[in-house]
Protein backbone atom coordinates (compact mmCIF):
# COMPACT_ATOMS: atom_id res chain seq x y z
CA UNK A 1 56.79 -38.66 6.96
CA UNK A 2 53.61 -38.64 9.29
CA UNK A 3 52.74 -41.77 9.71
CA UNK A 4 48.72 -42.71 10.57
CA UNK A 5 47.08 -45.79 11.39
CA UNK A 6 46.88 -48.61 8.60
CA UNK A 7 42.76 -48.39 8.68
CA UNK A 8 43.34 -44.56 6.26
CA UNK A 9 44.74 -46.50 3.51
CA UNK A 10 42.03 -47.96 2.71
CA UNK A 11 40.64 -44.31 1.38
CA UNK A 12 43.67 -43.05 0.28
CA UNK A 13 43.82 -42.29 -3.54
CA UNK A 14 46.64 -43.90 -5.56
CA UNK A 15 48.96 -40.94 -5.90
CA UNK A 16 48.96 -40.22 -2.37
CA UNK A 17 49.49 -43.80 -1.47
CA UNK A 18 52.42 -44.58 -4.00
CA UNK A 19 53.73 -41.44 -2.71
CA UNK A 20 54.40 -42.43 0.85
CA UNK A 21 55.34 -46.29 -0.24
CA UNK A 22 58.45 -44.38 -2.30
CA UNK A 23 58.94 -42.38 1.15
CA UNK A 24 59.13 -45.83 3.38
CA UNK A 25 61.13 -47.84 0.26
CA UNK A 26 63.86 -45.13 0.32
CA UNK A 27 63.93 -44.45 4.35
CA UNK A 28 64.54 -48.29 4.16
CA UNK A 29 67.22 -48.53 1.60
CA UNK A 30 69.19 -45.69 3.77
CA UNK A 31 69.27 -47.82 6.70
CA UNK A 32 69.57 -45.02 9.14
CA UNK A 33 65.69 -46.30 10.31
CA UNK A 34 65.96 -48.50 14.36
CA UNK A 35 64.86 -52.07 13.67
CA UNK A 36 61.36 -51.69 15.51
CA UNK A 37 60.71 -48.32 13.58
CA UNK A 38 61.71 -50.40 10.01
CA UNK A 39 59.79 -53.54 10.55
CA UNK A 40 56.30 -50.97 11.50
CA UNK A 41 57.66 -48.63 8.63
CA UNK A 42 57.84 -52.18 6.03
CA UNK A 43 54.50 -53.45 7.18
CA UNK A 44 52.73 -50.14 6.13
CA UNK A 45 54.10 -49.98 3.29
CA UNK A 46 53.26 -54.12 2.61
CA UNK A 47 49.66 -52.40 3.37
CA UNK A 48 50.17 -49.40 0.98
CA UNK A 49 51.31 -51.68 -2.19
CA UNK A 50 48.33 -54.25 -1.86
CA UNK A 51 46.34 -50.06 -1.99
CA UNK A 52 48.00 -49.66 -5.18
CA UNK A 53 47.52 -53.21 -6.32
CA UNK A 54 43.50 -52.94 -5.63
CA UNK A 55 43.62 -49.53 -7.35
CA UNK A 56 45.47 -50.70 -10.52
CA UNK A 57 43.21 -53.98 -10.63
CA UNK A 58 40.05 -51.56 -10.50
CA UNK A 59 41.01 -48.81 -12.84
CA UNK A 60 42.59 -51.72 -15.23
CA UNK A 61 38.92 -53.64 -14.91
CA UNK A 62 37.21 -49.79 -16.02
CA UNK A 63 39.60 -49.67 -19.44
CA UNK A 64 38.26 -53.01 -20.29
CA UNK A 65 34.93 -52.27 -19.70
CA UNK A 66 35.65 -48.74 -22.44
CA UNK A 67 33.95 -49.51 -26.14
CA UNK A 68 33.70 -46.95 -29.20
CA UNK A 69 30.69 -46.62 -30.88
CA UNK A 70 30.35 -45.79 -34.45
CA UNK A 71 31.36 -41.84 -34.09
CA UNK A 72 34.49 -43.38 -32.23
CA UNK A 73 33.75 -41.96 -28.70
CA UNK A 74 34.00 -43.86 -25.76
CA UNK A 75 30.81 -45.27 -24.55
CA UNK A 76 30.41 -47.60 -21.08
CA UNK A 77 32.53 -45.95 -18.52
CA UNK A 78 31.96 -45.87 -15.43
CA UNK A 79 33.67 -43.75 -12.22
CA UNK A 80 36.75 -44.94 -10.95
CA UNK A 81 35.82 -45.08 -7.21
CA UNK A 82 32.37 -47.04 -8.15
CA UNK A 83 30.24 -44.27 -7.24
């Protein structure tokens, strides 16, 4: 797993994010990881779930936001990333 510095997760997209936090939960549960290496590894992926958390929050916040009109399409979206 390459690991970068905790300031990229901050762009990373969801997929990509829960991706490597299943990569760090399962090196972890193997226990083959040095101390030092497994507490960096944990607090990444502490940094990578709060990510997903933000993500989920935002995209969960755009569903609500989704009416019908009267032909019953969707009408009030808005992009996922805000832009």
């Amino acid at each position: 797993m390459a690991q970068s510095n905790d300031s990229d997760i901050g762009k990373m997209p969801f997929e990509r994010a829960i991706e490597e936090l299943e990569t760090i939960v399962k090196r972890l549960e193997e226990g083959k990881v040095p101390l030092e290496e497994s507490v960096a590894i944990y607090e990444r992926g502490e940094a990578l779930k709060r990510r997903c958390e933000d993500l989920l929050r935002q995209a969960e916040a755009r569903v609500e936001k989704i009416t019908l009109d009267a032909a019953g399409k969707p009408v009030g979206t808005e992009p996922l990333d805000g832009e």
